[in-house]
Protein backbone atom coordinates (compact mmCIF):
# COMPACT_ATOMS: atom_id res chain seq x y z
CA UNK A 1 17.67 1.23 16.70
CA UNK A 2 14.35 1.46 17.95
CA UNK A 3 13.28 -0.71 20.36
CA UNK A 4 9.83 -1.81 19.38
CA UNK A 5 9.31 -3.80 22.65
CA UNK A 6 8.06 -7.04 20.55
CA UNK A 7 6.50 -9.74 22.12
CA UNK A 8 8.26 -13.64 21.06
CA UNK A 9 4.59 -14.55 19.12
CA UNK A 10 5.63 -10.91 17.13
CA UNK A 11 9.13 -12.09 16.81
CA UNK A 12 8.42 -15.42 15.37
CA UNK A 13 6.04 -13.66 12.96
CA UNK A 14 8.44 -11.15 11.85
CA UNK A 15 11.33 -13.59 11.82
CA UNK A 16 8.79 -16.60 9.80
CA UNK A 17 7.74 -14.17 6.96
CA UNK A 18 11.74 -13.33 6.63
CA UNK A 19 12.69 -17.10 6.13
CA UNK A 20 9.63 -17.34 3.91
CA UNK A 21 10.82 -14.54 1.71
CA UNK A 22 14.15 -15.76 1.31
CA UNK A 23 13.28 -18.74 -0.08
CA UNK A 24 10.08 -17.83 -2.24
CA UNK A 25 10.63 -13.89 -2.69
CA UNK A 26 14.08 -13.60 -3.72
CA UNK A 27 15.17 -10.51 -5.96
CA UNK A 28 15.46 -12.84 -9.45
CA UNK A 29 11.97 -13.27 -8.77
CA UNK A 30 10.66 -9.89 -8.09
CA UNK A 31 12.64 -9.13 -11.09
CA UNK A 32 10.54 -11.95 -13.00
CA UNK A 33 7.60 -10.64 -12.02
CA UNK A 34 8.82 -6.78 -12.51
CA UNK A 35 9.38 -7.94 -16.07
CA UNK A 36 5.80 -10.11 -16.49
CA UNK A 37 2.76 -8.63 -18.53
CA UNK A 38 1.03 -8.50 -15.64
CA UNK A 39 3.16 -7.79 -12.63
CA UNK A 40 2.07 -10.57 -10.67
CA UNK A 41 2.75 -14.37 -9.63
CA UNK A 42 -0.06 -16.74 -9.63
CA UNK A 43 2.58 -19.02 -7.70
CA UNK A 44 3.55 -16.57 -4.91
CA UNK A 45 0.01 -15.72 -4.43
CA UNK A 46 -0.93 -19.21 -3.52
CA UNK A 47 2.61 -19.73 -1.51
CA UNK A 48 1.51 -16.65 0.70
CA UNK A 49 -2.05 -17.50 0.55
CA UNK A 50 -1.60 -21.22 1.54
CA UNK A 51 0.00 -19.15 5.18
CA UNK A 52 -2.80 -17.36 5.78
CA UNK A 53 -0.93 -13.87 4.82
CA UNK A 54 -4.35 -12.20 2.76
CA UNK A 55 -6.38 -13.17 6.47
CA UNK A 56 -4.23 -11.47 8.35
CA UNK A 57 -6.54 -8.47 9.23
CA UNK A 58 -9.63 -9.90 8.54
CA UNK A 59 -11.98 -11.08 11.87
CA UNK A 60 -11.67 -14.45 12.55
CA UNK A 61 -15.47 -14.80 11.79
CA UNK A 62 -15.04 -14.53 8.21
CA UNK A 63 -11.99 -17.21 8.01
CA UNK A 64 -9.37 -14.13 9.22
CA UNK A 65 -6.39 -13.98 11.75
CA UNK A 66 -7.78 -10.74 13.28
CA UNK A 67 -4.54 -9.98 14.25
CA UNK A 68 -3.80 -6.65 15.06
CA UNK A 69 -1.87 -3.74 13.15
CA UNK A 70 1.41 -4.16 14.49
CA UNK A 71 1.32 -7.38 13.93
CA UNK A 72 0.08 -6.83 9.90
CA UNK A 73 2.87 -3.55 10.01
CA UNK A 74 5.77 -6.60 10.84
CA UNK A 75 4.47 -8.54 7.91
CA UNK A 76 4.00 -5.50 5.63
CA UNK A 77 8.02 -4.25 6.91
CA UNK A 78 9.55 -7.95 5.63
CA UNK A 79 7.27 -7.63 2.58
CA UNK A 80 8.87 -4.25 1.83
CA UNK A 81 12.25 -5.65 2.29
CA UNK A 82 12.07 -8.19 -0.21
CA UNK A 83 10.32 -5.41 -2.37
CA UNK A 84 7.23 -8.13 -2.53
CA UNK A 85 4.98 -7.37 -5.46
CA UNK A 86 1.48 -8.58 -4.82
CA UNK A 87 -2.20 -7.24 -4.27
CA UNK A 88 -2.29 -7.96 -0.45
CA UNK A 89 -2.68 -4.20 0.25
CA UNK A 90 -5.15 -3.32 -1.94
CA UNK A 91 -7.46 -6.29 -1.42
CA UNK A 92 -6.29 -7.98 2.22
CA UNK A 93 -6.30 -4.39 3.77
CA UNK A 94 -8.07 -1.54 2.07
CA UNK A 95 -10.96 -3.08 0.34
CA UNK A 96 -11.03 -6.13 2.84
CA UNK A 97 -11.70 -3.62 5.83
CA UNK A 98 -14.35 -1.30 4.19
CA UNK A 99 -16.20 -4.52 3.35
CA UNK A 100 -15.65 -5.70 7.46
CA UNK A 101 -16.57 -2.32 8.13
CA UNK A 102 -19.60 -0.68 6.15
CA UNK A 103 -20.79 -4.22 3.60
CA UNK A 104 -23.56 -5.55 4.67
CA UNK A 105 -23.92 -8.97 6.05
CA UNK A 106 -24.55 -10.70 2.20
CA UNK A 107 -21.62 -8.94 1.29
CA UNK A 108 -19.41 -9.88 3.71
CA UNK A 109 -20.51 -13.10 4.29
CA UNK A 110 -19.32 -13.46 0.35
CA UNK A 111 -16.54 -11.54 -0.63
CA UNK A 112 -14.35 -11.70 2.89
CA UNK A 113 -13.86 -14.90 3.09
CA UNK A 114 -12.96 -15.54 -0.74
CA UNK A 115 -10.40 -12.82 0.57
CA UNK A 116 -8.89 -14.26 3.62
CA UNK A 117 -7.96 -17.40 1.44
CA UNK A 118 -6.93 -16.08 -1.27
CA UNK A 119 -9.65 -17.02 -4.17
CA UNK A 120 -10.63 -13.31 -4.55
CA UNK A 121 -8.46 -10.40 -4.97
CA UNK A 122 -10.66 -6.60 -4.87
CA UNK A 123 -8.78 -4.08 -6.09
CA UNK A 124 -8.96 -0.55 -4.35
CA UNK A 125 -10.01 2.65 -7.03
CA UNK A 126 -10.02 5.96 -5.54
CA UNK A 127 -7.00 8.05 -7.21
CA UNK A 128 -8.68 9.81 -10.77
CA UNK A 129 -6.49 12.33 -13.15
CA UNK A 130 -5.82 15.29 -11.99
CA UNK A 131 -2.89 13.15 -9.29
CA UNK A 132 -5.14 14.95 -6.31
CA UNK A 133 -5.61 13.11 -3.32
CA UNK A 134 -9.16 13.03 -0.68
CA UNK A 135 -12.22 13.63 -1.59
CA UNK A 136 -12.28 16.81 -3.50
CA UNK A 137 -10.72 14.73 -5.90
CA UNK A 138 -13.13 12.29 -7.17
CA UNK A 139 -15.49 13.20 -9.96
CA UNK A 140 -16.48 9.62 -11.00
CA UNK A 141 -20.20 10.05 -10.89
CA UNK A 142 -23.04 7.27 -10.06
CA UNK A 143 -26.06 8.92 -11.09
CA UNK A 144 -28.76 7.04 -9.69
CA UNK A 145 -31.26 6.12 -12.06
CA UNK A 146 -34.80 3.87 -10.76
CA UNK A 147 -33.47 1.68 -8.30
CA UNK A 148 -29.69 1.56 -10.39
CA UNK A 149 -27.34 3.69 -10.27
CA UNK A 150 -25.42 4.95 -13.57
CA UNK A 151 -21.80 4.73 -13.17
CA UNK A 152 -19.15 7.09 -15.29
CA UNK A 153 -15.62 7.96 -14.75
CA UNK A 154 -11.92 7.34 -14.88
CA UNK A 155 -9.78 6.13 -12.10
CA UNK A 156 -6.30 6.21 -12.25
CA UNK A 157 -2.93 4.53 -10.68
CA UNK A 158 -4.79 1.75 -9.60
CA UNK A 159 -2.82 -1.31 -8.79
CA UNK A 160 -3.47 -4.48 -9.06
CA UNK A 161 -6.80 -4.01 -11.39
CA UNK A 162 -5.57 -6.77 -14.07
CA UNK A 163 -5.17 -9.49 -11.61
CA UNK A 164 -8.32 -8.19 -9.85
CA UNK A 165 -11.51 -10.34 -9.72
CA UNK A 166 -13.36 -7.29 -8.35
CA UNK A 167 -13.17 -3.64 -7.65
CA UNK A 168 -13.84 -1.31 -4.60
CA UNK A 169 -14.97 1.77 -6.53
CA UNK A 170 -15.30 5.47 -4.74
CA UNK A 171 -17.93 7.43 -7.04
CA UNK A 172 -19.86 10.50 -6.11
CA UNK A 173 -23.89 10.42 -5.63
CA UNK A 174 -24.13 13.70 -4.81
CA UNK A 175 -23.06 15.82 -8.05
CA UNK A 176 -22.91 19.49 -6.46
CA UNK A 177 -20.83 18.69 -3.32
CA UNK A 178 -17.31 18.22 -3.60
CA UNK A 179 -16.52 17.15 -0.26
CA UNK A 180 -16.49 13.57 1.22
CA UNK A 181 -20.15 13.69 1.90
CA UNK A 182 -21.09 13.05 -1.34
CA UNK A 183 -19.02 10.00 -2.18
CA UNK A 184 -20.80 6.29 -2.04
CA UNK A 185 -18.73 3.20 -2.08
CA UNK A 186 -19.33 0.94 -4.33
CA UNK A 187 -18.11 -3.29 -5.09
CA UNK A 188 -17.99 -4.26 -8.36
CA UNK A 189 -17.28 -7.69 -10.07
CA UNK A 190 -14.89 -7.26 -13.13
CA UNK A 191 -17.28 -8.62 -15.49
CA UNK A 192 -19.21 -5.70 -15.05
CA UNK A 193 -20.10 -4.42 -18.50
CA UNK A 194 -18.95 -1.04 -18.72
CA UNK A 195 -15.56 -1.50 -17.41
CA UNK A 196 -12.87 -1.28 -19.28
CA UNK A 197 -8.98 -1.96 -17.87
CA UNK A 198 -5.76 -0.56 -19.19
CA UNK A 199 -1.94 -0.33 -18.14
CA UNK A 200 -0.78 3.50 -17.94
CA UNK A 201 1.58 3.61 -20.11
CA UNK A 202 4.96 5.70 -19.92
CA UNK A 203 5.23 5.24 -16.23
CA UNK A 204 8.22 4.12 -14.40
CA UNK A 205 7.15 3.07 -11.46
CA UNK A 206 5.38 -0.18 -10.94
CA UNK A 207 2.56 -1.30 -12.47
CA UNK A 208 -0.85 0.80 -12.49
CA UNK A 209 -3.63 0.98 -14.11
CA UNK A 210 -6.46 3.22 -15.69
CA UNK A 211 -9.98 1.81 -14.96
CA UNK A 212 -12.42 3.65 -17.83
CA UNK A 213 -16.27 2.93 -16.55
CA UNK A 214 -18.55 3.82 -18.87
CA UNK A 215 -22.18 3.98 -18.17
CA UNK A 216 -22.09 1.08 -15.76
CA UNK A 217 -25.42 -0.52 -14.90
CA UNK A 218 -24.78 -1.21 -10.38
CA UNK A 219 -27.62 -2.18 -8.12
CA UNK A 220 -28.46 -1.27 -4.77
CA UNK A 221 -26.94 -4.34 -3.71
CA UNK A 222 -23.31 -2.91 -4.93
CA UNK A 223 -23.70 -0.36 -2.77
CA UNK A 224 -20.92 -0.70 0.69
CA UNK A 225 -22.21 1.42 3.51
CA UNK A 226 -24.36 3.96 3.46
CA UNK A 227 -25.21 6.37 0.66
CA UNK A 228 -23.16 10.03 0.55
CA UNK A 229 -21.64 8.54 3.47
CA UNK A 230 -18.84 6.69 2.34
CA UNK A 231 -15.78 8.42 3.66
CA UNK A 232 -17.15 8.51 6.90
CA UNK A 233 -16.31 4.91 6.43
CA UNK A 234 -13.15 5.23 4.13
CA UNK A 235 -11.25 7.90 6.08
CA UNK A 236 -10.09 6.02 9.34
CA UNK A 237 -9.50 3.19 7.12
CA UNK A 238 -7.39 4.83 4.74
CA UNK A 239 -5.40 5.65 8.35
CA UNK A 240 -4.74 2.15 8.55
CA UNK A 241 -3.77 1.04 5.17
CA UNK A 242 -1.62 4.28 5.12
CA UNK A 243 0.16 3.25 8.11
CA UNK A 244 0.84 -0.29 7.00
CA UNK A 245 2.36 0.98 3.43
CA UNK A 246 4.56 3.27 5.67
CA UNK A 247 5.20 -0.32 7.54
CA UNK A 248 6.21 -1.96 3.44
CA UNK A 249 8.39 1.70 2.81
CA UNK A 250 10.43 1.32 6.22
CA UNK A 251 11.14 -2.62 4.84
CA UNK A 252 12.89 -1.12 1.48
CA UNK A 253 14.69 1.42 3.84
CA UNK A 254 16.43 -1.13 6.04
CA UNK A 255 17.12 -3.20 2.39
CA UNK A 256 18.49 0.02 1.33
CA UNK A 257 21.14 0.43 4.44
CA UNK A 258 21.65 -3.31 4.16
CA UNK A 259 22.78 -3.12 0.65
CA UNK A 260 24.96 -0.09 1.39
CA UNK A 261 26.72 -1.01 4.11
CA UNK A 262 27.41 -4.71 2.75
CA UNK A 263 28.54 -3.48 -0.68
CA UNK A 264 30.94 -0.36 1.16
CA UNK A 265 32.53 -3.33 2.82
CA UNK A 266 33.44 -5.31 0.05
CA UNK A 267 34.26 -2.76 -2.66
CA UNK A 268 37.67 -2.18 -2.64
CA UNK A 269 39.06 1.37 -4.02
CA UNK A 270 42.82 2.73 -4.06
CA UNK A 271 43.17 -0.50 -1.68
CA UNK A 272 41.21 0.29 1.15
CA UNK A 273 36.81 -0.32 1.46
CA UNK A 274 34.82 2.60 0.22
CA UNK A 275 33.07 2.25 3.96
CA UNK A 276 35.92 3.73 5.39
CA UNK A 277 35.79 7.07 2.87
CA UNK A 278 34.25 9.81 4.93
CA UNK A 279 31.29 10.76 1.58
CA UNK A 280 30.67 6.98 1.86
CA UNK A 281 30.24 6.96 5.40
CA UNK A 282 27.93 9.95 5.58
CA UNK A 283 25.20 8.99 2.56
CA UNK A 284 24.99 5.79 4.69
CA UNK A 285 24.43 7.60 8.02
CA UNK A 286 21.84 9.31 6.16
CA UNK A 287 19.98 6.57 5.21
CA UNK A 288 20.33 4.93 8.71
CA UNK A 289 18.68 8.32 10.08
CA UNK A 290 15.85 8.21 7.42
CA UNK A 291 15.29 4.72 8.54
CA UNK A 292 14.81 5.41 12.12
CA UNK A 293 12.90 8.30 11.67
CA UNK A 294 10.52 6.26 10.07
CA UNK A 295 10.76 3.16 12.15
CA UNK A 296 9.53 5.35 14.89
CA UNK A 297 6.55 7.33 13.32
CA UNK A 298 5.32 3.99 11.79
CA UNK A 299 5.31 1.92 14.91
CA UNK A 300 3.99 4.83 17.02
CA UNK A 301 0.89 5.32 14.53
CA UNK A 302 0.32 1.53 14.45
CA UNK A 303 0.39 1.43 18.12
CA UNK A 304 -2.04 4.29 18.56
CA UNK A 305 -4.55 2.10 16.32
CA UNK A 306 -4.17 -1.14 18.08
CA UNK A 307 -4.49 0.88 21.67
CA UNK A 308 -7.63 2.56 20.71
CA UNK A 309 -6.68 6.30 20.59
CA UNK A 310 -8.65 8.79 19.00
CA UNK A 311 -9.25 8.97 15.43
CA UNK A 312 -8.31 12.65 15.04
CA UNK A 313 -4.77 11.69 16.98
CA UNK A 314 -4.78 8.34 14.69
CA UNK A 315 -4.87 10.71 11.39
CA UNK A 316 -1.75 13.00 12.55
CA UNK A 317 0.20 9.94 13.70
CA UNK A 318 -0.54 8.25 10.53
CA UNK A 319 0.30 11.71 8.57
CA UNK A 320 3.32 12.49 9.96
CA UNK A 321 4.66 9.14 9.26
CA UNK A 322 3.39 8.74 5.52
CA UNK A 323 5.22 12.30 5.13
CA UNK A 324 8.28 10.81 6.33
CA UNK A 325 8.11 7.34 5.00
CA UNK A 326 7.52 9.18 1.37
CA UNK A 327 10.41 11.40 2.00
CA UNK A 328 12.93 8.78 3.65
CA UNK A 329 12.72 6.00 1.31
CA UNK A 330 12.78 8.06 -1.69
CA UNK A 331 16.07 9.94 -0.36
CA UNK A 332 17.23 6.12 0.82
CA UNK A 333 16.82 4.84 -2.75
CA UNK A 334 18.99 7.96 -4.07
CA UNK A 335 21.76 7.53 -1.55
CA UNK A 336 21.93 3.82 -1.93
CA UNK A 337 22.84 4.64 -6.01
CA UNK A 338 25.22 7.04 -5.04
CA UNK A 339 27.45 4.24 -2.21
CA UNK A 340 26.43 1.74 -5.11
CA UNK A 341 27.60 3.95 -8.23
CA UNK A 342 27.58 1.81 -11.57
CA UNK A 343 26.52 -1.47 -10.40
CA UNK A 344 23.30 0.45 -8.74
CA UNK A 345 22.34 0.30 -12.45
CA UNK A 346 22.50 -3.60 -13.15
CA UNK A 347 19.43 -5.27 -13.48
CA UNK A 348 20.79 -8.40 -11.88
CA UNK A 349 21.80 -6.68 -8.93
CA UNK A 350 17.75 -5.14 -7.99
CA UNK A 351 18.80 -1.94 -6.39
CA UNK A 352 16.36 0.18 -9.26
CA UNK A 353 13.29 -2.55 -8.30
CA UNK A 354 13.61 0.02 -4.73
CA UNK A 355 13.82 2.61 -6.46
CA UNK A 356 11.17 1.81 -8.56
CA UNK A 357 9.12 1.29 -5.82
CA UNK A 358 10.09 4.11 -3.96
CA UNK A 359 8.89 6.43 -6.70
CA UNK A 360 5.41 4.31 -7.10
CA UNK A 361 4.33 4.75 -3.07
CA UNK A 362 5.81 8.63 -2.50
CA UNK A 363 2.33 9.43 -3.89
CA UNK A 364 0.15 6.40 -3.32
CA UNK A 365 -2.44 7.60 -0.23
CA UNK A 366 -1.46 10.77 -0.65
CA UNK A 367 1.96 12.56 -0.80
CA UNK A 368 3.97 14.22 1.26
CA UNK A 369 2.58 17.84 0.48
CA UNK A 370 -1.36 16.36 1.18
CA UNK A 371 -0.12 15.14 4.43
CA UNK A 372 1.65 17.92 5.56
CA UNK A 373 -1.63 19.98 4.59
CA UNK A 374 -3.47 17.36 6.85
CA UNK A 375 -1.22 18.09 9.71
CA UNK A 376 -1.54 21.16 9.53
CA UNK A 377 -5.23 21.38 9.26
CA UNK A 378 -5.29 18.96 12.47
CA UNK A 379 -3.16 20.79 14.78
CA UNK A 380 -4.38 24.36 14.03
CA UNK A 381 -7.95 23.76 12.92
């Protein structure tokens, strides 16, 4: 195993949210909430709130923990373990840091601490139809209009948008330019008329949603950052909330070899353990090498964030590891139903809530084959 070379404050974090999980995350109740209209707990949003777990990004100034990355990526790994449903990513991280980043001081002054402490949750919209990822692939428009700006569009695969009280919306200002110098940020309150939410329906995965705006009255004050500028501002920060899912993918990994490896060892066939049957053996050697793989690339980009590297080596880091975090835990999942065979299937048992979630974040910030493109663009361009 990697040896991540954790300090004993980062141990007792890491070791803290485990305990916590155990007891208040346990796989009957990600099951519950799997199963719930909504896909999420009111309960075990204030358990994790009442810790301070939505703060822990945010600068102390605003109520935060302003802890750094690898400290969030140890949270984000035990979350991923207990496959943790809950809008702390899309709220605590993405929209949370592009309001620390680009709001202005009203705006941040109000929505970051309602964040920290868990009385606001702002759901993150970028992804549209079309499954594209970047900026090319946002066509929402926000047609300015006096001193308003006219807001139409569609996003798509957006989680947490029910149990959002607000949204961070990506729309374009500039209608001709398809790159990210057109795109505006925007923060919107759900009340909002003109905004319409809707579960996608017929997808496997976890819960998403389709937000429909239509002809959405926003003021200048909505506006985060500057105008046409907004992924300027979005970009590195995408980096980091990219690197901290890879941190909640590596979690389900190591569940995934856990699972294996204790079920091998119990499961008795022709009166020996399936563990010691070479096939066995190999599908869990597999997984072990997936996990590694993206212990390493994950803890490596986080590092190169909290050590101030440059953003350009930040993005490839963060790449690379999102390609292989994708990959690994999907191929994890698969390998953990084949050592698992026909109890892999038993609802009781949680194996498919991994794979569920396996299937929902191989695309989520981009998949492997817009990473790879990334990489590629970086090291050659």
């Amino acid at each position: 195993m990697v040896d991540l070379g954790l300090t004993d404050a980062q141990e007792m974090l890491r070791n803290n949210a485990h305990r916590f999980l155990q007891d208040k995350c346990t796989r009957e109740v990600v099951r519950e909430i799997d199963e719930s209209e909504r896909g999420f707990s009111e309960s075990l949003w204030k358990d994790i709130s009442e810790i301070g777990w939505p703060s822990i990004v945010i600068d102390e100034q605003y109520g935060g923990m302003g802890s750094s990355l690898t400290d969030a990526g140890l949270l984000f790994e035990e979350m991923g373990r207990a496959c943790m449903p809950s809008p702390l990513h899309s709220s605590s991280v993405l929209s949370a840091l592009v309001l620390q980043q680009a709001g202005t001081a009203d705006q941040r002054q109000h929505y970051l601490p309602l964040i920290a402490d868990g009385n606001r949750i702002v759901a993150f919209a970028f992804s549209e139809p079309g499954y594209g990822w970047g900026p090319e692939s946002i066509h929402t428009q926000a047609n300015k209009v006096g001193d308003k700006y006219v807001v139409s569009g569609t996003k798509l695969f957006v989680p947490d948008a029910e149990s959002a009280d607000s949204y961070l919306l990506v729309a374009r200002t500039r209608a001709t330019d398809v790159s990210g110098s057109g795109l505006t940020l925007f923060v919107v309150d759900k009340e909002v008329p003109g905004i319409h939410v809707k579960e996608v329906s017929g997808w496997t995965g976890d819960k998403l949603y389709e937000i429909a705006i239509e002809d959405a009255i926003l003021t200048e004050a909505q506006v985060v950052g500057e105008v046409n500028r907004g992924y300027e501002v979005l970009e590195p920060i995408l980096d980091r909330g990219t690197a901290l899912l890879c941190a909640y993918m590596l979690g389900g990994l190591q569940q995934m070899a856990d699972m294996s490896v204790t079920y091998s060892q119990n499961r008795i066939a022709f009166g020996v353990p399936i563990s010691t049957f070479q096939r066995v053996q190999d599908m869990i050697i597999n997984i072990v090498n997936d996990l590694e793989a993206v212990r390493w690339t994950t803890y490596e980009a986080l590092s190169m964030i909290d050590n101030g590297a440059r953003e350009r080596d930040i993005a490839e880091a963060v790449s690379m590891a999102k390609i292989v975090a994708s990959e690994g835990f999907t191929r994890g999942t698969e390998n953990a139903h084949y050592v698992h065979g026909g109890v892999s299937v038993d609802m009781k048992y949680g194996l498919y809530l991994y794979t569920k979630k396996s299937r929902t974040l191989f695309g989520y910030l981009g998949d492997p084959a817009y990473h790879k493109k990334r990489v590629a663009s970086l090291m050659f361009d």
